[in-house]
Structures are given as C-alpha cells and as structure tokens.
N, C-alpha and C. Protein backbone atom coordinates (compact mmCIF):
# COMPACT_ATOMS: atom_id res chain seq x y z
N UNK A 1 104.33 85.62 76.39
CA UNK A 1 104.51 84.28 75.85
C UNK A 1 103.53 83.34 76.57
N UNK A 2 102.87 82.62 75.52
CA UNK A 2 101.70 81.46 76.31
C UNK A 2 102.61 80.50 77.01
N UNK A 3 102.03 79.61 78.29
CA UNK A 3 102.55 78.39 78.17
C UNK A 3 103.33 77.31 77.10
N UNK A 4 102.21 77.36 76.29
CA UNK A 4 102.36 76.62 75.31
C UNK A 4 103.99 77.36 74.39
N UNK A 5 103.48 78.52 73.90
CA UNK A 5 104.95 78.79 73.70
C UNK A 5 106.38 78.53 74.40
N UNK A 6 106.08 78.71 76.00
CA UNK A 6 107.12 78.62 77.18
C UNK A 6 107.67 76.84 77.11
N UNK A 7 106.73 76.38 76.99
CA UNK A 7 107.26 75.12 77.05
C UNK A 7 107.43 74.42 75.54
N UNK A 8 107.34 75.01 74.31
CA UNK A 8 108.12 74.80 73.07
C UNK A 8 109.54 74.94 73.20
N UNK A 9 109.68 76.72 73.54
CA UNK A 9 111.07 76.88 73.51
C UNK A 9 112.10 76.45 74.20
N UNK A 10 111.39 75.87 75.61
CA UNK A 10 112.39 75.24 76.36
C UNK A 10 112.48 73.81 76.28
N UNK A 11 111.29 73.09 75.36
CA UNK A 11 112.05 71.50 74.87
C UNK A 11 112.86 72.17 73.62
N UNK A 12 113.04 73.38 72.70
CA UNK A 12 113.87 72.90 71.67
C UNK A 12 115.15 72.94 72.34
N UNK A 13 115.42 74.01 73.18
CA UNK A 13 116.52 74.21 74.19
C UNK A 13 117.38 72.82 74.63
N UNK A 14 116.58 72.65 75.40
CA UNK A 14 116.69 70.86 76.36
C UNK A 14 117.24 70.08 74.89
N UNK A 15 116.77 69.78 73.97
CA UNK A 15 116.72 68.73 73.09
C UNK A 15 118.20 69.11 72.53
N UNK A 16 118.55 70.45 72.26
CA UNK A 16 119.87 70.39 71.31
C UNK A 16 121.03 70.53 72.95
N UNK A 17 120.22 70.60 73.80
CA UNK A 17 121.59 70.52 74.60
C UNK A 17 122.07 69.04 75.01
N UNK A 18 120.71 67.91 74.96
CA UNK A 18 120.96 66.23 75.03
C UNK A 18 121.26 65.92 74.01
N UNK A 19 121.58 66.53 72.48
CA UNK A 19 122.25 66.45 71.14
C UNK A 19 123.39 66.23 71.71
N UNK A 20 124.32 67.47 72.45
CA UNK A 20 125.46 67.56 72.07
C UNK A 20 126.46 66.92 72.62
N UNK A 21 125.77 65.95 73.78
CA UNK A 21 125.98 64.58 74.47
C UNK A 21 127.04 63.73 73.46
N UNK A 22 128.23 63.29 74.02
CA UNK A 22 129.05 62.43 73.15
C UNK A 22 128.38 61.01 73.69
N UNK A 23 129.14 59.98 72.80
CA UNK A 23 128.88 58.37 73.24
C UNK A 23 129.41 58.54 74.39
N UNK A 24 130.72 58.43 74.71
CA UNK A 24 131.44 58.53 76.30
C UNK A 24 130.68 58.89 77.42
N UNK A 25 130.37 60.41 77.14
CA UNK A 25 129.66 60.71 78.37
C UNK A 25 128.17 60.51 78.44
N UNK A 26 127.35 59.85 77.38
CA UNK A 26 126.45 58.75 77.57
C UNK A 26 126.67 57.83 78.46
N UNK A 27 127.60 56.73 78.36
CA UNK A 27 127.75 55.72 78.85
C UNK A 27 128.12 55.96 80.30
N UNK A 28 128.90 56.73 80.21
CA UNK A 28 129.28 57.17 82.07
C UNK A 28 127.61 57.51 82.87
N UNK A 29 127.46 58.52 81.82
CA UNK A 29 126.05 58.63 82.23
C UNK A 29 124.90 57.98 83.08
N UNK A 30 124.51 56.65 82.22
CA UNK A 30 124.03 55.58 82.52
C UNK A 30 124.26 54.48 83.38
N UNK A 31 125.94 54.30 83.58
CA UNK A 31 126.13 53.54 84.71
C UNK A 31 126.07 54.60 85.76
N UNK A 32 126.51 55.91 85.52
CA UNK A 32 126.44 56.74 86.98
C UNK A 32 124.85 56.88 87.78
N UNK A 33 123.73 56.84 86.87
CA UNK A 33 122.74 56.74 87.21
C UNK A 33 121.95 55.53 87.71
N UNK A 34 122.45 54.45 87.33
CA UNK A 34 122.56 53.11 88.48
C UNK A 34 123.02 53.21 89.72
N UNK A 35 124.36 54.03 89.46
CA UNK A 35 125.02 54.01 91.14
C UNK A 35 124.24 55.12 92.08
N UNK A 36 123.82 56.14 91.25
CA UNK A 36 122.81 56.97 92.19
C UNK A 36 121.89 56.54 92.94
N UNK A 37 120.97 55.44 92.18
CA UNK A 37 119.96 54.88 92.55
C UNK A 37 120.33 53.84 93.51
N UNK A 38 121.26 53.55 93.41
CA UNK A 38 121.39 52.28 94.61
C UNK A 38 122.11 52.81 95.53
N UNK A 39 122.79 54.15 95.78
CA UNK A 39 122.95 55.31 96.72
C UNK A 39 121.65 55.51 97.63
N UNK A 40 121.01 55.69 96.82
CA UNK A 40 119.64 56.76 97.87
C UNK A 40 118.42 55.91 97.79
N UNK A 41 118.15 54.73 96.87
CA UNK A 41 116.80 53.73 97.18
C UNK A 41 115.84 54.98 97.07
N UNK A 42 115.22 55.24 96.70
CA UNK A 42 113.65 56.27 96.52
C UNK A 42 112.37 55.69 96.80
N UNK A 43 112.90 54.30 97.11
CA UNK A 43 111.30 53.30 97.47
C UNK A 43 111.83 52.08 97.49
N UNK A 44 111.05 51.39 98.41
CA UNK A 44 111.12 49.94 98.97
C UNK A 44 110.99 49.01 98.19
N UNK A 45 111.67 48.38 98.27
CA UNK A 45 112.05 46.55 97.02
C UNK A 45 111.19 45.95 97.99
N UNK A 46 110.74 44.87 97.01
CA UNK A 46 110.49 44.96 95.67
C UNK A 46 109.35 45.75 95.66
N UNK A 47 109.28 45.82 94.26
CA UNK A 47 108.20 46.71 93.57
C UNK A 47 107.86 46.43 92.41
N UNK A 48 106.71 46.79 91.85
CA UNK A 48 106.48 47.15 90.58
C UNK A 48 106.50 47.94 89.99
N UNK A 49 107.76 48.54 89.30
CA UNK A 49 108.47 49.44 88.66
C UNK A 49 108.13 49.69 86.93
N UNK A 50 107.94 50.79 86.58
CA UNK A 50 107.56 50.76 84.95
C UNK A 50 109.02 51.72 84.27
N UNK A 51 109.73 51.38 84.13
CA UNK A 51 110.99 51.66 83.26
C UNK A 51 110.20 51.95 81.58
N UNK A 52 111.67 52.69 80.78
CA UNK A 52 110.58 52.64 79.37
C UNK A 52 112.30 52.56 79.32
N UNK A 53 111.97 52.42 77.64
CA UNK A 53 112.76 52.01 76.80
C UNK A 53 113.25 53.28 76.22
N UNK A 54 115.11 53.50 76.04
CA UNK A 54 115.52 55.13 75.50
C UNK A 54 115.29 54.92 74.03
N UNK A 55 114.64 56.46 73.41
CA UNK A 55 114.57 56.78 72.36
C UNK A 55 115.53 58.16 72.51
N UNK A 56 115.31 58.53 71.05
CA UNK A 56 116.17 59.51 70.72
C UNK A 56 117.55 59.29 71.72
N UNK A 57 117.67 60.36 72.18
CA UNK A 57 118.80 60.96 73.23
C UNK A 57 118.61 61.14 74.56
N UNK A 58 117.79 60.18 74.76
CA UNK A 58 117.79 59.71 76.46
C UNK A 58 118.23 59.24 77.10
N UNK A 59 118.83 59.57 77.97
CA UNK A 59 119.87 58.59 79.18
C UNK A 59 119.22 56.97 79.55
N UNK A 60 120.20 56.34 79.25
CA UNK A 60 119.79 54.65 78.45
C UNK A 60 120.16 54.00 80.05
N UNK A 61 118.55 53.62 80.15
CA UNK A 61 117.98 53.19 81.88
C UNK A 61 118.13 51.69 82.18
N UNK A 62 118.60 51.33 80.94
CA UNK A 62 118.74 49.74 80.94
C UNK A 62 120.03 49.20 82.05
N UNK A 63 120.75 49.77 82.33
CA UNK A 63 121.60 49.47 83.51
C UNK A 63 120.75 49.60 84.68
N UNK A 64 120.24 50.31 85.12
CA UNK A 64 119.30 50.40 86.04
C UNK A 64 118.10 49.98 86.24
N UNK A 65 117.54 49.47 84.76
CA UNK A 65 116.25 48.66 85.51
C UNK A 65 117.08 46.75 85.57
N UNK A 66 118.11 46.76 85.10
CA UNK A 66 118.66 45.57 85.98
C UNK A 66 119.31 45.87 86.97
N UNK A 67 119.64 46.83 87.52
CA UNK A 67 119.68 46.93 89.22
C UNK A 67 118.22 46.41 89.33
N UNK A 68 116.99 46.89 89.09
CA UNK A 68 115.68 46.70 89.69
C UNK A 68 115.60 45.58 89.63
N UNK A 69 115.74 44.47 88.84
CA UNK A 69 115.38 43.43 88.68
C UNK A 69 116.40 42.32 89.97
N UNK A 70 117.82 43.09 90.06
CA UNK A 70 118.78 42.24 91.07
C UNK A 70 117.69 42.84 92.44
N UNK A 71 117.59 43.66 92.81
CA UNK A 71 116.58 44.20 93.84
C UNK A 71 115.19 43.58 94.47
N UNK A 72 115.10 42.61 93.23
CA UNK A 72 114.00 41.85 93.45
C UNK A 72 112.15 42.01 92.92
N UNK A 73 112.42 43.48 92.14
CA UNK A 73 111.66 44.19 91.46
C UNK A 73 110.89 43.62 89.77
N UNK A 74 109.72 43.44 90.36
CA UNK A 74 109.08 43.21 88.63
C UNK A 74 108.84 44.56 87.49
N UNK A 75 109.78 43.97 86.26
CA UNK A 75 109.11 45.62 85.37
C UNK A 75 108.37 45.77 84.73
N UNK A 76 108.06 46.90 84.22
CA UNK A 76 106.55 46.76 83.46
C UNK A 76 107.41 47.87 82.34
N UNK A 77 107.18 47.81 81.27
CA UNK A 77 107.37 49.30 80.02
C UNK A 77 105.56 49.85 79.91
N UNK A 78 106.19 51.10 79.05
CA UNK A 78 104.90 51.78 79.02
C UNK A 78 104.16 50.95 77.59
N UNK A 79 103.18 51.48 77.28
CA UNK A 79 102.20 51.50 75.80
C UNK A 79 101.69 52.47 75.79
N UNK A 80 101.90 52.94 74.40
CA UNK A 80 100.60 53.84 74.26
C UNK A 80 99.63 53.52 73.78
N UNK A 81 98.36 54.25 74.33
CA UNK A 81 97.29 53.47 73.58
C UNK A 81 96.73 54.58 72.33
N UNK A 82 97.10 55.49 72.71
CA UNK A 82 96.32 56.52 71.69
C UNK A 82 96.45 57.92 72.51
N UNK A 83 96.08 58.90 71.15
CA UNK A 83 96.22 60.25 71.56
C UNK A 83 94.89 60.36 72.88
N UNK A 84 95.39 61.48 73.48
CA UNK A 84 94.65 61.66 74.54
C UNK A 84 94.38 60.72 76.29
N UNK A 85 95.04 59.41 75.90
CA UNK A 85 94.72 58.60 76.65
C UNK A 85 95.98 58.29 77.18
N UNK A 86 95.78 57.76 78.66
CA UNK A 86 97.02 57.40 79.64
C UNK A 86 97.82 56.22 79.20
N UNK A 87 98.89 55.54 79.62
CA UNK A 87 99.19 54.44 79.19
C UNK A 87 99.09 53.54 79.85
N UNK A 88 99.19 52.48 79.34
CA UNK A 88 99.27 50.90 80.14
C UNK A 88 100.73 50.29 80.06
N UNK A 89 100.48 49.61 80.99
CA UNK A 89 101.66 48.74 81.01
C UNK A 89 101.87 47.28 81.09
N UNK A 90 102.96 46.91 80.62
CA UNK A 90 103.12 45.09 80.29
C UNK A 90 104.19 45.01 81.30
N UNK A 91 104.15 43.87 82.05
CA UNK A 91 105.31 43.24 82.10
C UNK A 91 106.53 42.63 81.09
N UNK A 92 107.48 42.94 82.05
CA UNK A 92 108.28 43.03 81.17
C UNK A 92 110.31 42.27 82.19
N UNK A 93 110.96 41.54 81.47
CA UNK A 93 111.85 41.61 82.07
C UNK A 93 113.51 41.91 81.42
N UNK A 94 114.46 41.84 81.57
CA UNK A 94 115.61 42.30 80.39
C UNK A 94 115.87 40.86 79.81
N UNK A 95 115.94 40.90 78.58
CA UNK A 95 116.04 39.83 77.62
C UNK A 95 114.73 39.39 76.45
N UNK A 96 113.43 40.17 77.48
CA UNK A 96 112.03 39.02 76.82
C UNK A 96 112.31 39.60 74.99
N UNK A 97 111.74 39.33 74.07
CA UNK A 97 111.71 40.14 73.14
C UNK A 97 109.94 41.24 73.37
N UNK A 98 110.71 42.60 72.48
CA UNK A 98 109.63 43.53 72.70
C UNK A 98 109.55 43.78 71.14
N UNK A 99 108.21 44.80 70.83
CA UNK A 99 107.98 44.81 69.64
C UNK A 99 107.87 46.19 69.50
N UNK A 100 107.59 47.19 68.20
CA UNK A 100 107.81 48.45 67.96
C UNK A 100 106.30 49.02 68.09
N UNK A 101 106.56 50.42 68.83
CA UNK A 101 105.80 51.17 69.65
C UNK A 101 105.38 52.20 68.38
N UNK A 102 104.80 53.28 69.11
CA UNK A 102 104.88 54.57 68.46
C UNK A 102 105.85 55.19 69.42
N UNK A 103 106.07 56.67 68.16
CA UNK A 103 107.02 57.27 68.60
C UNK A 103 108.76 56.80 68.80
N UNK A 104 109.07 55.97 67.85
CA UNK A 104 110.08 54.71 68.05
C UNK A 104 110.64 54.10 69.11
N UNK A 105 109.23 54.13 69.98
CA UNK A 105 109.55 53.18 71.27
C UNK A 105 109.48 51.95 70.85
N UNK A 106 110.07 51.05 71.92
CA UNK A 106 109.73 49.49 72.21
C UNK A 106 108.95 49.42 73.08
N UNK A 107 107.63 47.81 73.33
CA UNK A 107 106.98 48.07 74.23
C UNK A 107 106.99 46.06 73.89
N UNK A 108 106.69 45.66 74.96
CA UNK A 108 106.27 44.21 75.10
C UNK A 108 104.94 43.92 74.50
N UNK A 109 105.11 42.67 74.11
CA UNK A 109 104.12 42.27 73.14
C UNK A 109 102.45 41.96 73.94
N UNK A 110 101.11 42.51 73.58
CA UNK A 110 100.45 42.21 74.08
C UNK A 110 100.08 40.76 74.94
N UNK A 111 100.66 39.72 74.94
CA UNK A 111 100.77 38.45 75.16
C UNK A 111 101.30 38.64 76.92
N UNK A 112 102.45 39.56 76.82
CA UNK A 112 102.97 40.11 78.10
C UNK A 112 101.89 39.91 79.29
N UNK A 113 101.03 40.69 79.07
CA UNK A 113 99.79 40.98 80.23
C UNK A 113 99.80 42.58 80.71
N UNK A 114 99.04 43.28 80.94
CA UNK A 114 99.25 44.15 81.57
C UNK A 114 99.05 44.11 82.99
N UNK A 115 99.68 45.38 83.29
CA UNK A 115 100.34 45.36 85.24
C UNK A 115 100.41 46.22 85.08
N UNK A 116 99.96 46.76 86.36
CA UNK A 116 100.15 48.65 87.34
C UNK A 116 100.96 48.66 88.41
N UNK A 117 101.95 49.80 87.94
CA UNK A 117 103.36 49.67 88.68
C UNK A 117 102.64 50.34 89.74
N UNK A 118 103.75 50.41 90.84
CA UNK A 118 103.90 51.48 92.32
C UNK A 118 104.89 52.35 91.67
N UNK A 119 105.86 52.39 91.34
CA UNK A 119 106.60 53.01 91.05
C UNK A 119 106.69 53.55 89.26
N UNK A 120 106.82 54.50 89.10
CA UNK A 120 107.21 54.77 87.30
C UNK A 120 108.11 55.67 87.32
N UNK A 121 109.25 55.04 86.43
CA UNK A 121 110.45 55.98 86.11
C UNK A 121 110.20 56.63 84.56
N UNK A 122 110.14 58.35 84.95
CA UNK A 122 109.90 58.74 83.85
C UNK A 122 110.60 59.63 83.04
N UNK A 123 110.73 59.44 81.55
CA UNK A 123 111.49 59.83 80.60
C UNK A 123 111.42 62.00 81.06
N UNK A 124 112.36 62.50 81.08
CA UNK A 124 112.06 63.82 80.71
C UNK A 124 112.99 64.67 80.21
N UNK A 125 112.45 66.16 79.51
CA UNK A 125 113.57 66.94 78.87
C UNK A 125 113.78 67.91 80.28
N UNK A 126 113.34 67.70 81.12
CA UNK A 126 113.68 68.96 81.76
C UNK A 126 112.69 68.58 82.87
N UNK A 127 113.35 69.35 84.47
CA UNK A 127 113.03 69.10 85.39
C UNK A 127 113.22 70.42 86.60
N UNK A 128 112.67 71.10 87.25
CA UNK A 128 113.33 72.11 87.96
C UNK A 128 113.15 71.26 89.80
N UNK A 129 113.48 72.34 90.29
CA UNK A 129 113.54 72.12 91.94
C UNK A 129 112.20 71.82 92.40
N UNK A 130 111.28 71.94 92.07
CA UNK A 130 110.46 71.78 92.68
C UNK A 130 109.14 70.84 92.07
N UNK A 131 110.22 69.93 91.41
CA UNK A 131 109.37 68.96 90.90
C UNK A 131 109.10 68.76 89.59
N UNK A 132 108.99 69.96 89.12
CA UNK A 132 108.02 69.85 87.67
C UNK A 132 108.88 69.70 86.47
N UNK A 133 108.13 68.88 85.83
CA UNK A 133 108.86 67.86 84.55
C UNK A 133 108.37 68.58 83.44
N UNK A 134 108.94 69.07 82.55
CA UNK A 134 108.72 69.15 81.23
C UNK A 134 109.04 67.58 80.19
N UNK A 135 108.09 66.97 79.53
CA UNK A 135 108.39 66.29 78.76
C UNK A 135 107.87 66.56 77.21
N UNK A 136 107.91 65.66 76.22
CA UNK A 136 107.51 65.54 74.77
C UNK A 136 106.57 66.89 74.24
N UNK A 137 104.88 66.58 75.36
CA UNK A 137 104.42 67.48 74.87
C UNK A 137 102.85 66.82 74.67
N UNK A 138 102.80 65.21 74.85
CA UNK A 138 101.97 64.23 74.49
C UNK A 138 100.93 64.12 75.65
N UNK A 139 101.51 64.57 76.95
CA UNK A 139 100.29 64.62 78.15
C UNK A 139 100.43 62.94 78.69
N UNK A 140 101.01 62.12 78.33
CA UNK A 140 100.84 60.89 78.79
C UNK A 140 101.30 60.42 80.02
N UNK A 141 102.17 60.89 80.41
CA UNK A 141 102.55 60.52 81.70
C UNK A 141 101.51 61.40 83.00
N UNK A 142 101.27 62.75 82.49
CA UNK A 142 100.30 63.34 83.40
C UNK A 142 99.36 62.50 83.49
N UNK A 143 98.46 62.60 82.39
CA UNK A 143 96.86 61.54 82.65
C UNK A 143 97.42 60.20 83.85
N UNK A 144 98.34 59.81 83.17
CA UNK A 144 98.07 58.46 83.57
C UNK A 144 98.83 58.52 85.07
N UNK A 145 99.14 59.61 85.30
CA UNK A 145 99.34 59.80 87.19
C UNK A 145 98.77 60.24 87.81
N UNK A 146 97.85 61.22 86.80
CA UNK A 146 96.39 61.55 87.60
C UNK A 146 95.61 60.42 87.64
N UNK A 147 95.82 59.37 86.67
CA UNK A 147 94.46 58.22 86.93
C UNK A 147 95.27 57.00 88.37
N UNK A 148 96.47 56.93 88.15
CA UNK A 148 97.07 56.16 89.53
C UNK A 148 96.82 56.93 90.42
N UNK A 149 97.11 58.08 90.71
CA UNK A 149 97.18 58.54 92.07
C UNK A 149 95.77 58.85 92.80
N UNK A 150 95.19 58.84 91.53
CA UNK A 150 93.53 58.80 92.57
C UNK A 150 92.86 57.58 92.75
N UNK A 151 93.38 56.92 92.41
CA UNK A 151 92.90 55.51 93.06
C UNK A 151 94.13 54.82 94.36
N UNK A 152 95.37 55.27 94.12
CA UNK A 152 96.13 54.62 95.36
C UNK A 152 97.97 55.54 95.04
N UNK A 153 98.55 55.22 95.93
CA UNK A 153 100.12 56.09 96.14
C UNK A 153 100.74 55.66 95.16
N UNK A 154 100.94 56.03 94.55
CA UNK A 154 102.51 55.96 93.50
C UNK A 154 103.19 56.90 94.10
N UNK A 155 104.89 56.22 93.44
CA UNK A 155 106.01 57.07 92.93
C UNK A 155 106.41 57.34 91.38
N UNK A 156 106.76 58.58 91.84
CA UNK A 156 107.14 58.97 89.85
C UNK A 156 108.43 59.60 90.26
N UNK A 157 109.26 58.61 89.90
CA UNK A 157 110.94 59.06 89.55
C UNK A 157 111.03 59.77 87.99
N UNK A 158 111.08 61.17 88.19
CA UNK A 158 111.75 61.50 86.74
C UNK A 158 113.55 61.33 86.40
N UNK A 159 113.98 60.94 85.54
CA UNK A 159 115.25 60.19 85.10
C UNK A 159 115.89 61.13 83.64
N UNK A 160 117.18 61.84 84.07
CA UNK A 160 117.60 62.39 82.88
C UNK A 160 119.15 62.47 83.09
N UNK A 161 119.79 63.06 82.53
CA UNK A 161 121.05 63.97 82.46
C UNK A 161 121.13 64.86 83.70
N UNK A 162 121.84 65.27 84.23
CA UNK A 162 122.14 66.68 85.48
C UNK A 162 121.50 67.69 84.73
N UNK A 163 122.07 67.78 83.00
CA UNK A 163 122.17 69.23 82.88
C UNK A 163 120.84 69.19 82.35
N UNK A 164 119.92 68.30 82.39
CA UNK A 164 118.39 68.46 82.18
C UNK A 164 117.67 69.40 83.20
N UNK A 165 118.43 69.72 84.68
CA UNK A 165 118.12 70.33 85.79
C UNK A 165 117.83 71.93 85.44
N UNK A 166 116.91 72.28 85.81
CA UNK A 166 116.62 73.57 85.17
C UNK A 166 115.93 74.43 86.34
N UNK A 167 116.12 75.84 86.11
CA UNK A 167 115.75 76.74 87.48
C UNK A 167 114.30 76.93 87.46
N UNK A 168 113.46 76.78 86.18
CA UNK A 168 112.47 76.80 86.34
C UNK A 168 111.15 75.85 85.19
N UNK A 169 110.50 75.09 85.58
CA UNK A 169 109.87 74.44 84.17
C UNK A 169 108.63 75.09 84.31
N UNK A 170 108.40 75.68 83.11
CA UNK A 170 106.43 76.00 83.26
C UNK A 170 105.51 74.90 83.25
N UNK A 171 104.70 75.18 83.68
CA UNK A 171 103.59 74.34 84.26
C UNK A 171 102.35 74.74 83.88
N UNK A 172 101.30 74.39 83.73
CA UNK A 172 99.51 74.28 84.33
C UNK A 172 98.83 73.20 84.76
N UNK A 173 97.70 73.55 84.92
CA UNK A 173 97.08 72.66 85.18
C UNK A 173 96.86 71.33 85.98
N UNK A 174 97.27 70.78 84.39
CA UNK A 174 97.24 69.50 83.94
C UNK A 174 98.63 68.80 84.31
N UNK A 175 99.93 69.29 84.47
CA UNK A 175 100.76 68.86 84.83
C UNK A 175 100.86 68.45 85.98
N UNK A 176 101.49 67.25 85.97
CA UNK A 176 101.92 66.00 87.56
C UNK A 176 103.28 66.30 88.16
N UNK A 177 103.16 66.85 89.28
CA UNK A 177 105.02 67.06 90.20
C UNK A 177 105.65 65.46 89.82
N UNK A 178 106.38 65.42 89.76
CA UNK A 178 107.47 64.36 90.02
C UNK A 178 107.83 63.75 91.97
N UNK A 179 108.03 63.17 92.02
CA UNK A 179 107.93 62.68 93.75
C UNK A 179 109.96 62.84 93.60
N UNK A 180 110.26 62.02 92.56
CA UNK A 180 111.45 61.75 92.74
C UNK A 180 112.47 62.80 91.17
N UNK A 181 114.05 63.29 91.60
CA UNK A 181 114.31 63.25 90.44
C UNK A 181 115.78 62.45 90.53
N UNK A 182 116.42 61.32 89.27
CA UNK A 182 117.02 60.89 89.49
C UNK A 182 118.16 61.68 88.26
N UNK A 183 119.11 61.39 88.14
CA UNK A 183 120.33 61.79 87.24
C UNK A 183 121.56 61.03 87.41
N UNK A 184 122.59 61.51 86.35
CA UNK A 184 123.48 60.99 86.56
C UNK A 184 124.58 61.51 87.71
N UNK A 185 124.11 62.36 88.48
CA UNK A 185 124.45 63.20 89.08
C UNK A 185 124.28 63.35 90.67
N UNK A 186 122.83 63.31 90.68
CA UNK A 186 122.09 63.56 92.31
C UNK A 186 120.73 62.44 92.10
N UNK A 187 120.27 62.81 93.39
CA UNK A 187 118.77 61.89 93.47
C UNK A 187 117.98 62.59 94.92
N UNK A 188 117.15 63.27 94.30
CA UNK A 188 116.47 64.24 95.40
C UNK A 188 114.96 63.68 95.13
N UNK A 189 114.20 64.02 96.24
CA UNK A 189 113.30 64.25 96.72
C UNK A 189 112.40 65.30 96.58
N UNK A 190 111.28 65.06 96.43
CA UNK A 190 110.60 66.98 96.25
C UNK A 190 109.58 66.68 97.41
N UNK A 191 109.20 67.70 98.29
CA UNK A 191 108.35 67.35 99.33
C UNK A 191 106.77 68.36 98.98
C-alpha cells in the first residue's frame, strides 16, 4: 500500500468514526477541551494564536479561542489562498463578522489585515504519539509551517477528539510534527 493509499484509508476511517459523534458528546467535548487547555498552558500569554473555524465534524474550538482571548491573546483564522500554497492569516476576534471561505470555512474579511501567529491551533483527523497529524489531504498546514518555522519558532497545537488518537499516522516527507496535541481528553507534548 502507497502512502497515499495509507493515508486515504485512514481519513475515511477517522471521518466515519467523528460521524458517529452525538450533539451531547460534542458539546462536552468542546468545553472539556477549554478546560484542558487552561490545565496545561502549552505556551505563554499572550500570543498570537491562529484558531480556525469548525467545519464538518470538528471539535467546535470556539470555547477555547475565548479562553485565548480572556488570556490576553490576539486571534488570527486561517485563508486559503489557493491550491498548493500556505495560508495567511487575518485577525480576528469572537463576534467580528467573517465571510465564506473555501472548503465551507469562515475566514475574516480581507479588510481584517493579515498577521503571523506564534502559535497555530490545528484542525486534524488523526494524530499518533509521536506527533504526526494526518489531516484533509490539502498540504496546507505543512507548507505553511515549513514557511514559519524557517524563518522563526512557532507552536502547532493539533486539536481533536481523544478518539482521533491513533497508534500510528503515516507520514513523508513533506509532513510537519505537531509540537502540541490537545483533546478533549489530555494535552501532551511531543519532544
């Protein structure tokens, strides 16, 4: 099996198992993953933090990027700019109005400004012990942590479900470790 195959079958996997997620244990979800984060701090307030907005069946971060904001933290959401290319980011705070993305994201209106976080909390289907994130499939979060991290330190909190935790994610290359993983569950460290 290619990579490429390896990491098909294990987002269709991941995806029907964040299906079978009720509303309830959504919502527990999401506040439990606030209280994690203000458990273990993963980086120093304030900051410039890039939160994104939940699509599909993603654990809904909006409780937690207003912890960031009580913390003293400015946010930024992602953009995409196009295939192949990293994203940018706007400031952003809870309330501004945002406008429709690709991929049925929300993203702040160019007017926003763009800003480069220290920190990015990132969407994923899957995560193992030792860092590595399986996401979408789009490469966007890689590029654009290979283009931060070679110019200065970031953190990359990946953010999901527990049972997104997996014994092993395939990898190459091109793929970026995660520094942080957060859940509704735990909040570890990868060294």
């Amino acid at each position: 099996m290619t990579l490429i195959d390896s990491k098909r079958a294990l987002r269709a996997a991941m995806l029907a198992k964040r299906e079978n997620l009720g509303d309830v244990a959504r919502r527990a979800a999401a506040a439990s993953l606030r209280e994690q984060f203000l458990l273990e701090s993963p980086f120093q307030s304030p900051a410039v933090v890039s939160g994104f907005w939940p699509i599909r069946d993603e654990i809904d971060i909006r409780p937690l990027m207003d912890a960031l904001v009580d913390k003293g933290c400015r946010l930024a959401l992602p953009v995409v700019q196009g295939r192949g290319q990293r994203l940018l980011f706007r400031a952003w705070r809870p309330g501004e109005p945002l406008e429709a993305g690709v991929f049925g994201t929300l993203q702040p209106p160019a007017a926003s400004g763009a800003i480069e976080p220290d920190v990015l909390i990132v969407p994923l289907l899957a995560c193992d012990g030792e860092g590595w994130r399986l996401g979408y499939g789009g490469g966007f979060y890689d590029r654009t942590l290979v283009d931060l991290r070679r110019r200065r330190a970031v953190t990359a909190i990946g953010v999901g479900f527990d049972l997104q935790l997996v014994a092993e994610v395939p990898h190459g290359a091109d793929d970026q470790r995660l520094d942080w993983l957060l859940t509704d569950r735990r909040a570890c460290a990868f060294v």
